[in-house]
PDB file of N, CA and C in Angstrom:
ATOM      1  N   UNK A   1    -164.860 -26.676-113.668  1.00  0.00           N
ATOM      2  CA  UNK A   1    -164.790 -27.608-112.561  1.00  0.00           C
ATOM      3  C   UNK A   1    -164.503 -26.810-111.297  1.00  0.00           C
ATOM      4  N   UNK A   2    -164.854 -26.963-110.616  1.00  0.00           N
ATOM      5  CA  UNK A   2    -165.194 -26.517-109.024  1.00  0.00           C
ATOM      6  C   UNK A   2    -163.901 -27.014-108.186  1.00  0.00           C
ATOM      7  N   UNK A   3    -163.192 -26.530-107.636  1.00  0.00           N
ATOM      8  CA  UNK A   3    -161.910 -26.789-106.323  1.00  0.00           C
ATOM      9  C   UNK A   3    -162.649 -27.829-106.066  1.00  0.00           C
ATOM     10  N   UNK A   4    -163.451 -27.915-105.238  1.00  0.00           N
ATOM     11  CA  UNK A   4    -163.974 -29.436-104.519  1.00  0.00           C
ATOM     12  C   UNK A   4    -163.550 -30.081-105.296  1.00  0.00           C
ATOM     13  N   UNK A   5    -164.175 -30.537-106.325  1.00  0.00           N
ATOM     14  CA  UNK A   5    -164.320 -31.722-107.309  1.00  0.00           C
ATOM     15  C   UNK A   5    -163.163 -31.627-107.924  1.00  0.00           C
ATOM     16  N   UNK A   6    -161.965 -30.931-108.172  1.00  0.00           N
ATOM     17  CA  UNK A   6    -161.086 -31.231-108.657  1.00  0.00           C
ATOM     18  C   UNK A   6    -159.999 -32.073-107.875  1.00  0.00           C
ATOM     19  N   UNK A   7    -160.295 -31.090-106.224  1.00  0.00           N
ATOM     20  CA  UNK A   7    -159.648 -31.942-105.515  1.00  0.00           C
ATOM     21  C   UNK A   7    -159.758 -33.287-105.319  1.00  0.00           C
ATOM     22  N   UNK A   8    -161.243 -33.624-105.168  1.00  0.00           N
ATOM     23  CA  UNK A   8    -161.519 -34.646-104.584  1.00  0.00           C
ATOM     24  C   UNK A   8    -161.476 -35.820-105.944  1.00  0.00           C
ATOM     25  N   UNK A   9    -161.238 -35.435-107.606  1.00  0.00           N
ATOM     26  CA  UNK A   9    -160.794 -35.964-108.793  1.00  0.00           C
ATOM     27  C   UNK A   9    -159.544 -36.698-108.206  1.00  0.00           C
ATOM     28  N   UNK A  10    -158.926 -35.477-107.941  1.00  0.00           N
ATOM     29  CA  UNK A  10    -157.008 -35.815-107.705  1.00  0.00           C
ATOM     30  C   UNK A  10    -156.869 -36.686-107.132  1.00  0.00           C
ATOM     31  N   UNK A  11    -157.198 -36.768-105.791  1.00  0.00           N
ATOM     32  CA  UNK A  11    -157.000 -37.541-104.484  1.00  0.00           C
ATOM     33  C   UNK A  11    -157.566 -38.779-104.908  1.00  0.00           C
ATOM     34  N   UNK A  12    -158.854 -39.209-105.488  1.00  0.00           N
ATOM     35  CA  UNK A  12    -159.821 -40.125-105.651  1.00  0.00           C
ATOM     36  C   UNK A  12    -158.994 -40.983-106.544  1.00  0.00           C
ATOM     37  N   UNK A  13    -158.118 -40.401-107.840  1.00  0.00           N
ATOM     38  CA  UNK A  13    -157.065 -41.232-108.718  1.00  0.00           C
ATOM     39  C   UNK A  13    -156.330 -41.710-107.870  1.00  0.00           C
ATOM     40  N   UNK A  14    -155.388 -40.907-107.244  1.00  0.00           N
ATOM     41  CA  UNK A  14    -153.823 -40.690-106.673  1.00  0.00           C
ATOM     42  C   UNK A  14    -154.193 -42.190-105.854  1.00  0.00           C
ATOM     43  N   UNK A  15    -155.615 -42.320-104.746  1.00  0.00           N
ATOM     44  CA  UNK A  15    -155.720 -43.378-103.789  1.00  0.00           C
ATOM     45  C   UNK A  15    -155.837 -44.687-104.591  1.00  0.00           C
ATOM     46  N   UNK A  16    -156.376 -44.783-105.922  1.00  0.00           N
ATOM     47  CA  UNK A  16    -156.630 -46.026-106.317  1.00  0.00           C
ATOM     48  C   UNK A  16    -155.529 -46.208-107.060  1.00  0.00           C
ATOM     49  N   UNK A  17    -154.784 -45.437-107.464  1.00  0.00           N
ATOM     50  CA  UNK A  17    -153.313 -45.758-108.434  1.00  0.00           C
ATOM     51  C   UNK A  17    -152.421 -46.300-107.331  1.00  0.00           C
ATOM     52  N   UNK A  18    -152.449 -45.822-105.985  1.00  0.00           N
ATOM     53  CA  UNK A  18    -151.352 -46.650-105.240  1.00  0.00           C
ATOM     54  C   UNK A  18    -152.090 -47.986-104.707  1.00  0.00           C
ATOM     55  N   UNK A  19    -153.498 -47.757-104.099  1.00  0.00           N
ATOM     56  CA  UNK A  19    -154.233 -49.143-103.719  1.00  0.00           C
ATOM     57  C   UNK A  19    -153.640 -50.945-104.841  1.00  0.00           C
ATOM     58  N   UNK A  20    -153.869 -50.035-106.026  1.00  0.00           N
ATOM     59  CA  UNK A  20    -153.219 -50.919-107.446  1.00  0.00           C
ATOM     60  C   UNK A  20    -152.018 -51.835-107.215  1.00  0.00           C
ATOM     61  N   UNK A  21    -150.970 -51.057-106.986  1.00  0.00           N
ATOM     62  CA  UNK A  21    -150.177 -50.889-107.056  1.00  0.00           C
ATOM     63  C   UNK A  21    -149.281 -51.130-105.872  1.00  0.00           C
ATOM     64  N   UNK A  22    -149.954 -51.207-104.792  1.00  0.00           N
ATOM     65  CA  UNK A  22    -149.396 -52.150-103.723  1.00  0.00           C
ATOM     66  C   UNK A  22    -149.702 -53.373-103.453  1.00  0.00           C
ATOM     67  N   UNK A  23    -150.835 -53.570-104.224  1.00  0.00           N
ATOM     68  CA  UNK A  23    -151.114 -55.105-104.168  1.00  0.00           C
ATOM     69  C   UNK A  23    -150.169 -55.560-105.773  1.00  0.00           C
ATOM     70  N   UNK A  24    -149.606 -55.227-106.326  1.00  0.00           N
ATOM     71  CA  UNK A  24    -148.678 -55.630-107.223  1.00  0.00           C
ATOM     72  C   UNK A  24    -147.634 -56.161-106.623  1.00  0.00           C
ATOM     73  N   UNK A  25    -147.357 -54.574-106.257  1.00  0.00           N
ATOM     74  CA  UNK A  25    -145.536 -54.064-105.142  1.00  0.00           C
ATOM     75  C   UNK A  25    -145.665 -56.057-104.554  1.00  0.00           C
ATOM     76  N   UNK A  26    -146.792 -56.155-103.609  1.00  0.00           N
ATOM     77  CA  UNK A  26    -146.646 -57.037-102.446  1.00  0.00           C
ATOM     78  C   UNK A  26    -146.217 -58.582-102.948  1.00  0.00           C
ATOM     79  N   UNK A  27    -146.550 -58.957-104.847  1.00  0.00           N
ATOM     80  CA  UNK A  27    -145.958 -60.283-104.983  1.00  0.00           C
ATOM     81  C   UNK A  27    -144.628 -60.123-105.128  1.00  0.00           C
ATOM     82  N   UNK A  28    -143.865 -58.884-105.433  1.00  0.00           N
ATOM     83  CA  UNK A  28    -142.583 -58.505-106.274  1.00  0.00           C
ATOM     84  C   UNK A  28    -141.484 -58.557-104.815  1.00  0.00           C
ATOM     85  N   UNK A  29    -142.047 -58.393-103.573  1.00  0.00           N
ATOM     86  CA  UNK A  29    -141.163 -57.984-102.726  1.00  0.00           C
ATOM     87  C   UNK A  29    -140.874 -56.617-101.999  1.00  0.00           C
ATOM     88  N   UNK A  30    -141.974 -55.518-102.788  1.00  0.00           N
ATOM     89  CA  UNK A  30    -141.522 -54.043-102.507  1.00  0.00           C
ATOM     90  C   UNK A  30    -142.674 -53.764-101.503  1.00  0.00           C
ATOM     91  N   UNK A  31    -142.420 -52.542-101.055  1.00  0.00           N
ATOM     92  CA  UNK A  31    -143.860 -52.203-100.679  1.00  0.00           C
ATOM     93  C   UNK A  31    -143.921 -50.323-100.770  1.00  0.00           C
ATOM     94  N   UNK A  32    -145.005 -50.231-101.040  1.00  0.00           N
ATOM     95  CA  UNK A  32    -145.117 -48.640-101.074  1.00  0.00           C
ATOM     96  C   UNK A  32    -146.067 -48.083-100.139  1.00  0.00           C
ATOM     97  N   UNK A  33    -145.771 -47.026 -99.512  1.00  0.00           N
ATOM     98  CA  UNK A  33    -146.094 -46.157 -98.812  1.00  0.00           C
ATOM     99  C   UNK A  33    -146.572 -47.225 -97.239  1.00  0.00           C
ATOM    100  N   UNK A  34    -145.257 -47.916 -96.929  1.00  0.00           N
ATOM    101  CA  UNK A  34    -145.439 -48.914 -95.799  1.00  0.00           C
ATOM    102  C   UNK A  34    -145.661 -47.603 -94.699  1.00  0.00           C
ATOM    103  N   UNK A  35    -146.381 -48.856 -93.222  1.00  0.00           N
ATOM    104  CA  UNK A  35    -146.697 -48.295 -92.527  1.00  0.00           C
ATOM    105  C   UNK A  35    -145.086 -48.789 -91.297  1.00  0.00           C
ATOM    106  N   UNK A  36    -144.892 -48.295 -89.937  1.00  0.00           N
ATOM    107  CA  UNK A  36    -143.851 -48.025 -89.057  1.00  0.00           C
ATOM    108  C   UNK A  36    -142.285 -48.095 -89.753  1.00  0.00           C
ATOM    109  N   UNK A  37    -142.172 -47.139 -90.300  1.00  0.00           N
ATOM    110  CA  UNK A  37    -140.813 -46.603 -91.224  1.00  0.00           C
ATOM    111  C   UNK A  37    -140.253 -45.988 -90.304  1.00  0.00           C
ATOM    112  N   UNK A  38    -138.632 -45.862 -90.770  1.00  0.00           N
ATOM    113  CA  UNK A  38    -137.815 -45.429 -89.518  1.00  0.00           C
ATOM    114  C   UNK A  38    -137.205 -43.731 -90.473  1.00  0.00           C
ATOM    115  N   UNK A  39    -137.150 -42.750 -90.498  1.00  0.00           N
ATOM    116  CA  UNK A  39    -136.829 -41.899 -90.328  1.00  0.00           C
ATOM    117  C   UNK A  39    -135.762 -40.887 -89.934  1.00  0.00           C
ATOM    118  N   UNK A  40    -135.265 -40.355 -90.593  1.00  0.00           N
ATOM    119  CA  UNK A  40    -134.432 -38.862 -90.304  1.00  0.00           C
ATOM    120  C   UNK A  40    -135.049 -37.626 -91.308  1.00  0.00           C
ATOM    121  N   UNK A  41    -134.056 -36.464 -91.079  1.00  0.00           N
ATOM    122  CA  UNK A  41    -134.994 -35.537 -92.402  1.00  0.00           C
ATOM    123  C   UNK A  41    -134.852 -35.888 -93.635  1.00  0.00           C
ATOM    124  N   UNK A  42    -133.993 -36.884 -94.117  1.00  0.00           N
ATOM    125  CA  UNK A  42    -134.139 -37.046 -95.587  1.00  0.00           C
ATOM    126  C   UNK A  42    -133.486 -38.512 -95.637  1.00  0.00           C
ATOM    127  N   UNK A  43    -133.941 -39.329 -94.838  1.00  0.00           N
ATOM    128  CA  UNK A  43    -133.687 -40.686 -95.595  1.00  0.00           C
ATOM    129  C   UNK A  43    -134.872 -41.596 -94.420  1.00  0.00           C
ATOM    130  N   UNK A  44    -135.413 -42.735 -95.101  1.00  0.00           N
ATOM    131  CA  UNK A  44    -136.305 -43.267 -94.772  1.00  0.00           C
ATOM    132  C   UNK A  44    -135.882 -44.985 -94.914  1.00  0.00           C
ATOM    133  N   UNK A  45    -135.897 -45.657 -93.713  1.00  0.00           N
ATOM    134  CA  UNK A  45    -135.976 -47.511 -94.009  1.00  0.00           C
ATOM    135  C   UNK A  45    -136.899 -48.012 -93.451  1.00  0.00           C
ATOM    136  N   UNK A  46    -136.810 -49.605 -93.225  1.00  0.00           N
ATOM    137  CA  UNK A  46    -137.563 -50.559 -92.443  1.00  0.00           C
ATOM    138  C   UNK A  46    -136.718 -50.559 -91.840  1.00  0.00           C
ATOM    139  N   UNK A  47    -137.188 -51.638 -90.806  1.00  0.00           N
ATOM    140  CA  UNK A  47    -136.581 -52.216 -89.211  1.00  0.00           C
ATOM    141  C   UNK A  47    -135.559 -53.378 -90.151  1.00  0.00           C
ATOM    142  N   UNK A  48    -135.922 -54.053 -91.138  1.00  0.00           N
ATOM    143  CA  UNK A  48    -134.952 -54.926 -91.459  1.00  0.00           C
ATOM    144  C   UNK A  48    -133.821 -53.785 -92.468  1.00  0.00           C
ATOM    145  N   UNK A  49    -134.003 -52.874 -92.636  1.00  0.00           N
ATOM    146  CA  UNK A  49    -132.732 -52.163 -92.914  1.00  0.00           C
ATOM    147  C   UNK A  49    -132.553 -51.719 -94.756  1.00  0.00           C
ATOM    148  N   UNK A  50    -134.147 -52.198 -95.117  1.00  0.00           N
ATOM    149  CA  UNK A  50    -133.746 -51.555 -96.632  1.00  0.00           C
ATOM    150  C   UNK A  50    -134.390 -50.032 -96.705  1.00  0.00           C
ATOM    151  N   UNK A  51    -134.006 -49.718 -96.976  1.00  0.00           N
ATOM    152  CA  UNK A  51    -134.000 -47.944 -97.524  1.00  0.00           C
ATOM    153  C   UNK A  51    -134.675 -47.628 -98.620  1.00  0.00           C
ATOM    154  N   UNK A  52    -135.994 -46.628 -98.369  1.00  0.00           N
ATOM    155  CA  UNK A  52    -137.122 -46.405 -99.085  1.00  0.00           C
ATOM    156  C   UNK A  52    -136.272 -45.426-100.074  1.00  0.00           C
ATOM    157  N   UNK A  53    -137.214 -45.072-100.890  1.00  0.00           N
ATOM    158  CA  UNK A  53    -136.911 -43.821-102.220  1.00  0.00           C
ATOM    159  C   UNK A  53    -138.626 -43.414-102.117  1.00  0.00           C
ATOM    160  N   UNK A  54    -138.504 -41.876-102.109  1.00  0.00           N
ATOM    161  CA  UNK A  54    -139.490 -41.005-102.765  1.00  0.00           C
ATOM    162  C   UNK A  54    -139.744 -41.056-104.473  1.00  0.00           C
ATOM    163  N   UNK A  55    -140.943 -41.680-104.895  1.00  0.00           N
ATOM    164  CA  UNK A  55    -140.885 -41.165-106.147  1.00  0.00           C
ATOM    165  C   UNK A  55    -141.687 -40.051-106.581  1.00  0.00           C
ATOM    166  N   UNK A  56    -141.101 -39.282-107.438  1.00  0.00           N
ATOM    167  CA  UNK A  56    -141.735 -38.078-107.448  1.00  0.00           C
ATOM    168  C   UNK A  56    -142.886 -38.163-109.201  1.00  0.00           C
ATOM    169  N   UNK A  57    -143.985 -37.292-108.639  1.00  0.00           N
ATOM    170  CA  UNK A  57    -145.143 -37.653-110.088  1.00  0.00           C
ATOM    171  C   UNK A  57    -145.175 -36.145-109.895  1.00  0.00           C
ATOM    172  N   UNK A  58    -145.022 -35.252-111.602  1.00  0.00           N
ATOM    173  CA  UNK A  58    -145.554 -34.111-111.724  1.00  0.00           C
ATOM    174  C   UNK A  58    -146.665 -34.513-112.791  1.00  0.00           C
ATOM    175  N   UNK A  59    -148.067 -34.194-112.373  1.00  0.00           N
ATOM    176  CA  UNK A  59    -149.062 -34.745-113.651  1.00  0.00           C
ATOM    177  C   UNK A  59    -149.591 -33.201-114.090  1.00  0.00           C
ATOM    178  N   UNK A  60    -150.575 -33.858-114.885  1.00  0.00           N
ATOM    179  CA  UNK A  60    -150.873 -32.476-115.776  1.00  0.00           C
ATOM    180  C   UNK A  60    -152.700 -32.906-115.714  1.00  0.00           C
ATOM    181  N   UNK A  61    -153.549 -32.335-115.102  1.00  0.00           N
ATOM    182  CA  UNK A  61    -154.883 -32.399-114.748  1.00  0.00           C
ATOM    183  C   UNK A  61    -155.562 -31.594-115.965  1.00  0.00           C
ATOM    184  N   UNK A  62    -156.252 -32.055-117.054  1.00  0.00           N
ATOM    185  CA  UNK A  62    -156.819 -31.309-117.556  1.00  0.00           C
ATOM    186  C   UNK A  62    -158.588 -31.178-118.074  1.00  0.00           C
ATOM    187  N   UNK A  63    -158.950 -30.191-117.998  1.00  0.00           N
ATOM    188  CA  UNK A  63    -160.799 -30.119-117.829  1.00  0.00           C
ATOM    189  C   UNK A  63    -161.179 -29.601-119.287  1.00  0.00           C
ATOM    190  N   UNK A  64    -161.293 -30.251-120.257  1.00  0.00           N
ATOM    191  CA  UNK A  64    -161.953 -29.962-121.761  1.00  0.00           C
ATOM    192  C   UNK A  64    -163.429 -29.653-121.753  1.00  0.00           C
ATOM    193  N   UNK A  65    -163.868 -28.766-122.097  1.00  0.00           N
ATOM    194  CA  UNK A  65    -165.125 -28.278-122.306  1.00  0.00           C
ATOM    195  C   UNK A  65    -166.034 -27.952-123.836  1.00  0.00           C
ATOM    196  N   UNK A  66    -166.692 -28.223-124.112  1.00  0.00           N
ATOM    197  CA  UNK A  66    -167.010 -28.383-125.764  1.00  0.00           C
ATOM    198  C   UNK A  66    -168.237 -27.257-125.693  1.00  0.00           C
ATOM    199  N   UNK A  67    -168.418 -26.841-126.864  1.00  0.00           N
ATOM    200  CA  UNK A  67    -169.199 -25.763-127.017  1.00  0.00           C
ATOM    201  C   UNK A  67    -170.851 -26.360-126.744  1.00  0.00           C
ATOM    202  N   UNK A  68    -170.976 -27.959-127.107  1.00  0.00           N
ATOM    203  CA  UNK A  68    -172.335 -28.390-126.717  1.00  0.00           C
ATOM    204  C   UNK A  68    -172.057 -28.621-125.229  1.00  0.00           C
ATOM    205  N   UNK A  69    -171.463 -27.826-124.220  1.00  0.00           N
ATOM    206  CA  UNK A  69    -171.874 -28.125-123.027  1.00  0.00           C
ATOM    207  C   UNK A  69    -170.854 -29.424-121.781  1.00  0.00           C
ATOM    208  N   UNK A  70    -170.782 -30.147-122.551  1.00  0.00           N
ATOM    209  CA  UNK A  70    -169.895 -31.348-122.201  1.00  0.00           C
ATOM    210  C   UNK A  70    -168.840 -30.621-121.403  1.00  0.00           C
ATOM    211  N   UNK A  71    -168.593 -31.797-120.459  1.00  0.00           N
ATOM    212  CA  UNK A  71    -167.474 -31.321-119.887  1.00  0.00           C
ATOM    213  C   UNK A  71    -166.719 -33.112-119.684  1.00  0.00           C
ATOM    214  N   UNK A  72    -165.308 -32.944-119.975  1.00  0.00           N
ATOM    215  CA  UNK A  72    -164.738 -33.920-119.523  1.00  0.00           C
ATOM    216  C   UNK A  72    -163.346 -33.598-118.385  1.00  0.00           C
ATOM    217  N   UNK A  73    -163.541 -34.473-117.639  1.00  0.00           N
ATOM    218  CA  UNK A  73    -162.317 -33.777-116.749  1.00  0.00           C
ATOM    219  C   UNK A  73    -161.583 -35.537-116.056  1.00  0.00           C
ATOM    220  N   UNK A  74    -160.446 -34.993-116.133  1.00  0.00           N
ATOM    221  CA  UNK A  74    -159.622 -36.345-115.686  1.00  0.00           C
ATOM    222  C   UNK A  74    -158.109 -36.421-115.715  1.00  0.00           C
ATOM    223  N   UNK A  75    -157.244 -37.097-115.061  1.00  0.00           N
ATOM    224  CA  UNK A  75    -156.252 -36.788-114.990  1.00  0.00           C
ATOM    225  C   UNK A  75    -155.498 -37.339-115.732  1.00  0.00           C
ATOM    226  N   UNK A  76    -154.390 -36.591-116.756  1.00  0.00           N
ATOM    227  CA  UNK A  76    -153.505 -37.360-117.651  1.00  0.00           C
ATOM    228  C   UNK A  76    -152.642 -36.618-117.485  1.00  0.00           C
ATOM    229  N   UNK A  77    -151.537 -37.889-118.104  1.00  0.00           N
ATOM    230  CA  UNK A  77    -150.147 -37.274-117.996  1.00  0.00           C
ATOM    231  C   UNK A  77    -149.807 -37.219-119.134  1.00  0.00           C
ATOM    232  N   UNK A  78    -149.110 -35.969-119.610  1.00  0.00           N
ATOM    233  CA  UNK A  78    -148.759 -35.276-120.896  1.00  0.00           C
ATOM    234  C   UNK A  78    -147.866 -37.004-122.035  1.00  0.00           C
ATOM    235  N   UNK A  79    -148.013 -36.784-123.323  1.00  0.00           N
ATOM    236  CA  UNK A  79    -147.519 -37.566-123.784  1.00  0.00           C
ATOM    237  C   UNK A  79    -147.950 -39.047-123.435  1.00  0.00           C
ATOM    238  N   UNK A  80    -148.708 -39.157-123.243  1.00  0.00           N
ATOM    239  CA  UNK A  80    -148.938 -41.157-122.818  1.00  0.00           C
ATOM    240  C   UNK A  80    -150.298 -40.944-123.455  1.00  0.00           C
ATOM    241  N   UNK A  81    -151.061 -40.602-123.569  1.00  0.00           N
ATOM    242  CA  UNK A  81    -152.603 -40.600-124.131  1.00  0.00           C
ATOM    243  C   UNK A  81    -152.650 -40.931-125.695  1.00  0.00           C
ATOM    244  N   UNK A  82    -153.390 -41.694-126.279  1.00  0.00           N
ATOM    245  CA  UNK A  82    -153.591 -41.964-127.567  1.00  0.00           C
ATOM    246  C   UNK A  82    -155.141 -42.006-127.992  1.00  0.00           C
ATOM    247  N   UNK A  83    -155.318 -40.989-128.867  1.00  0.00           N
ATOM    248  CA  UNK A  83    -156.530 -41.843-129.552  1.00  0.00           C
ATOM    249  C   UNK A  83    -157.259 -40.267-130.340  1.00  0.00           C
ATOM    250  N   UNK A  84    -158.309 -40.395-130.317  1.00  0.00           N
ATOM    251  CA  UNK A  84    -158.480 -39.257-131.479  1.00  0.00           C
ATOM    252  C   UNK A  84    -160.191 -38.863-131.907  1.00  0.00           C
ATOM    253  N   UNK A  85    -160.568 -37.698-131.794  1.00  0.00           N
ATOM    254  CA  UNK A  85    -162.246 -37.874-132.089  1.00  0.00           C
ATOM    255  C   UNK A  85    -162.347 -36.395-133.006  1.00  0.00           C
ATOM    256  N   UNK A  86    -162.852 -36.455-134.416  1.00  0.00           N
ATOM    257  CA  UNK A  86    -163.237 -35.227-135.057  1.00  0.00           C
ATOM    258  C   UNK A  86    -164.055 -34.504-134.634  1.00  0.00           C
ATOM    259  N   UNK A  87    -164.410 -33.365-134.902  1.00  0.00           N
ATOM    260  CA  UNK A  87    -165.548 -33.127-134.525  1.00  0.00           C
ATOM    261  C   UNK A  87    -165.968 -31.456-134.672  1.00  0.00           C
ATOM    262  N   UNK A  88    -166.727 -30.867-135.211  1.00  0.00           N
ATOM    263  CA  UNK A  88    -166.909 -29.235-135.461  1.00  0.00           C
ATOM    264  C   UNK A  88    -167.227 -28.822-134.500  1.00  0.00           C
ATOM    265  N   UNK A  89    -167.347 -28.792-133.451  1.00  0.00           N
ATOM    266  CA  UNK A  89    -167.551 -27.741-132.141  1.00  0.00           C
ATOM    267  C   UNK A  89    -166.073 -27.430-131.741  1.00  0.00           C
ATOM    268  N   UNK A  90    -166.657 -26.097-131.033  1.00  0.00           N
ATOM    269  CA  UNK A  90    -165.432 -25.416-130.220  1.00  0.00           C
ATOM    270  C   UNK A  90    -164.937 -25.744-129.060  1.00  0.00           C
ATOM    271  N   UNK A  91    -163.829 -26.232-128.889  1.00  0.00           N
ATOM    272  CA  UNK A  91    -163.376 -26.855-127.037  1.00  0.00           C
ATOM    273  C   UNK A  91    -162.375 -25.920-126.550  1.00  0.00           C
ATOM    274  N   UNK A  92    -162.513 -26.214-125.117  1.00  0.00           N
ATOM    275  CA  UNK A  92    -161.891 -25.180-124.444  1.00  0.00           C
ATOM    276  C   UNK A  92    -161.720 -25.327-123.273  1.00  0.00           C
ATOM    277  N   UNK A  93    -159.921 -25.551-123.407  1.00  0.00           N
ATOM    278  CA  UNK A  93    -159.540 -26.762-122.246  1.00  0.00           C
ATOM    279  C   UNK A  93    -158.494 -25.953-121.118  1.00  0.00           C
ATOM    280  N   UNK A  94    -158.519 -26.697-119.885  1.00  0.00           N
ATOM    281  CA  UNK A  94    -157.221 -25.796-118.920  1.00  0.00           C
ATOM    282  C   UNK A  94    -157.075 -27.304-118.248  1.00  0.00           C
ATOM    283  N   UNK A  95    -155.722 -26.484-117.849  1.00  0.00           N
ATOM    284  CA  UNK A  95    -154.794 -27.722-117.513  1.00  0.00           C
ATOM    285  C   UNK A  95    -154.269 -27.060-115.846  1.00  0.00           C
ATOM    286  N   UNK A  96    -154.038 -27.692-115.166  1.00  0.00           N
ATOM    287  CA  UNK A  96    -153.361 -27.498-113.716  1.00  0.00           C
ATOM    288  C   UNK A  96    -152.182 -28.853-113.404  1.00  0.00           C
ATOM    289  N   UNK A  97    -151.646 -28.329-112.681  1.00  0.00           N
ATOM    290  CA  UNK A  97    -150.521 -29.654-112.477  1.00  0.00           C
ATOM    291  C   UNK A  97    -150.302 -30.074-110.868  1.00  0.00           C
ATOM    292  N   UNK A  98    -150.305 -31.162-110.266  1.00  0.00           N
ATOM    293  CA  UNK A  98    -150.192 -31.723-109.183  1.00  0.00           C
ATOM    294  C   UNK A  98    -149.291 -32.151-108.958  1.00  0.00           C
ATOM    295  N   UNK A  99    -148.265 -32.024-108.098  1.00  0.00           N
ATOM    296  CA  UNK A  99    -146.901 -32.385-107.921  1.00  0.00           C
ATOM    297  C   UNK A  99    -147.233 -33.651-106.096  1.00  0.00           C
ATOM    298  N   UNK A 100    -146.926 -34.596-106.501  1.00  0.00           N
ATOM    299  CA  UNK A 100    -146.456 -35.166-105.109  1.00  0.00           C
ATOM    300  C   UNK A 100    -145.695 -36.481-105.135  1.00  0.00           C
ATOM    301  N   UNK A 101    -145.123 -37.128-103.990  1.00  0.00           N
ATOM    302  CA  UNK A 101    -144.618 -38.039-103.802  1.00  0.00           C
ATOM    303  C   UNK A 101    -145.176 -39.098-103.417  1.00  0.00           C
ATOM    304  N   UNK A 102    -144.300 -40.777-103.585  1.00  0.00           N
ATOM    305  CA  UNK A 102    -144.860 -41.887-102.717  1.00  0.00           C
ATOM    306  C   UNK A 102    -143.632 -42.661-102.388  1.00  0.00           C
ATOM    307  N   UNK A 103    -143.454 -42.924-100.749  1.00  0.00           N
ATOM    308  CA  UNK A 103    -142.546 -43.541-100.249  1.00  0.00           C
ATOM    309  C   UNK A 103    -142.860 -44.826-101.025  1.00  0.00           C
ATOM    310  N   UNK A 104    -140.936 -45.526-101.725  1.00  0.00           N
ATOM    311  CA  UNK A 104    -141.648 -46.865-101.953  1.00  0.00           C
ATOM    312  C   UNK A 104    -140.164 -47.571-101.588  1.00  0.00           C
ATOM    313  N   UNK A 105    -140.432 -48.804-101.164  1.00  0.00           N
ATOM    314  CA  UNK A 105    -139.256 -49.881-100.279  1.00  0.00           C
ATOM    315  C   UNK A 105    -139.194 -50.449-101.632  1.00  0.00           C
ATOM    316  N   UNK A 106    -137.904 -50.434-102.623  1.00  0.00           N
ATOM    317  CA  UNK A 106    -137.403 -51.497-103.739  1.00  0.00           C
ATOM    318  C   UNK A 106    -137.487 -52.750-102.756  1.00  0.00           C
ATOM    319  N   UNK A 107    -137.944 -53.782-103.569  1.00  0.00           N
ATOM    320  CA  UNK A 107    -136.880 -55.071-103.162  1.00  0.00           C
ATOM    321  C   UNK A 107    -135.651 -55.603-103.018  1.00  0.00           C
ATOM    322  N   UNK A 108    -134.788 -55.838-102.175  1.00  0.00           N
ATOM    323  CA  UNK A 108    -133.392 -55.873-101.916  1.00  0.00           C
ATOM    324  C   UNK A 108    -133.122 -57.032-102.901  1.00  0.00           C
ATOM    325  N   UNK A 109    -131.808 -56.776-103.426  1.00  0.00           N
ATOM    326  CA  UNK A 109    -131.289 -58.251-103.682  1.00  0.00           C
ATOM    327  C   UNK A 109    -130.935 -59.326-102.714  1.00  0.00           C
ATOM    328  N   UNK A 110    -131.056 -60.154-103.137  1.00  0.00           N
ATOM    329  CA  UNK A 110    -130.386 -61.015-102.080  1.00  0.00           C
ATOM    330  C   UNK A 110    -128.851 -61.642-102.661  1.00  0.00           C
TER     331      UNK A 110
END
């Protein structure tokens, strides 16, 4: 797999896993990666005064290659994957890891 395309793999997940996921956040009360946040070097709120958290994702990117040629490439995270395929060819896989964050506003109690 080619830098381009790996990058543009990463980014292409990373945007639709939060797109998801803020339209969830938005019935629950939270919101992630809001827009006019208030700021210092290490703490982040809204104007109404609740206080964001960074969550942090280390994933594990990996590109399997099979001796007929195939290539599969996609992003998983170690331990959560299930399932299983036999098969007599030779594979031959690499893995890279992507580390980043996403501002997200919990919902306050009331």
């Amino acid at each position: 797999m080619e830098l381009k395309e790996f990058i543009q793999k990463s980014l292409t997940e990373i945007i639709d896993g939060v797109v998801e996921a803020q339209s969830y956040a938005k019935g629950k009360g939270a919101k992630i990666n809001p827009a006019n946040i208030n700021s210092t070097a290490s703490k982040y709120w809204s104007d109404d005064g609740v206080e964001g958290r960074d969550i942090e994702f280390d994933v594990a990117v990996v590109v399997n290659e099979s001796t007929e040629g195939k290539v599969n490439a996609g992003i998983n995270v170690w331990g959560v994957g299930v399932g299983g395929q036999k098969s007599k060819e030779m594979e031959n896989s690499t893995s890279s890891r992507i580390k980043f964050s996403i501002l997200v506003l919990l919902p306050p109690q009331n």
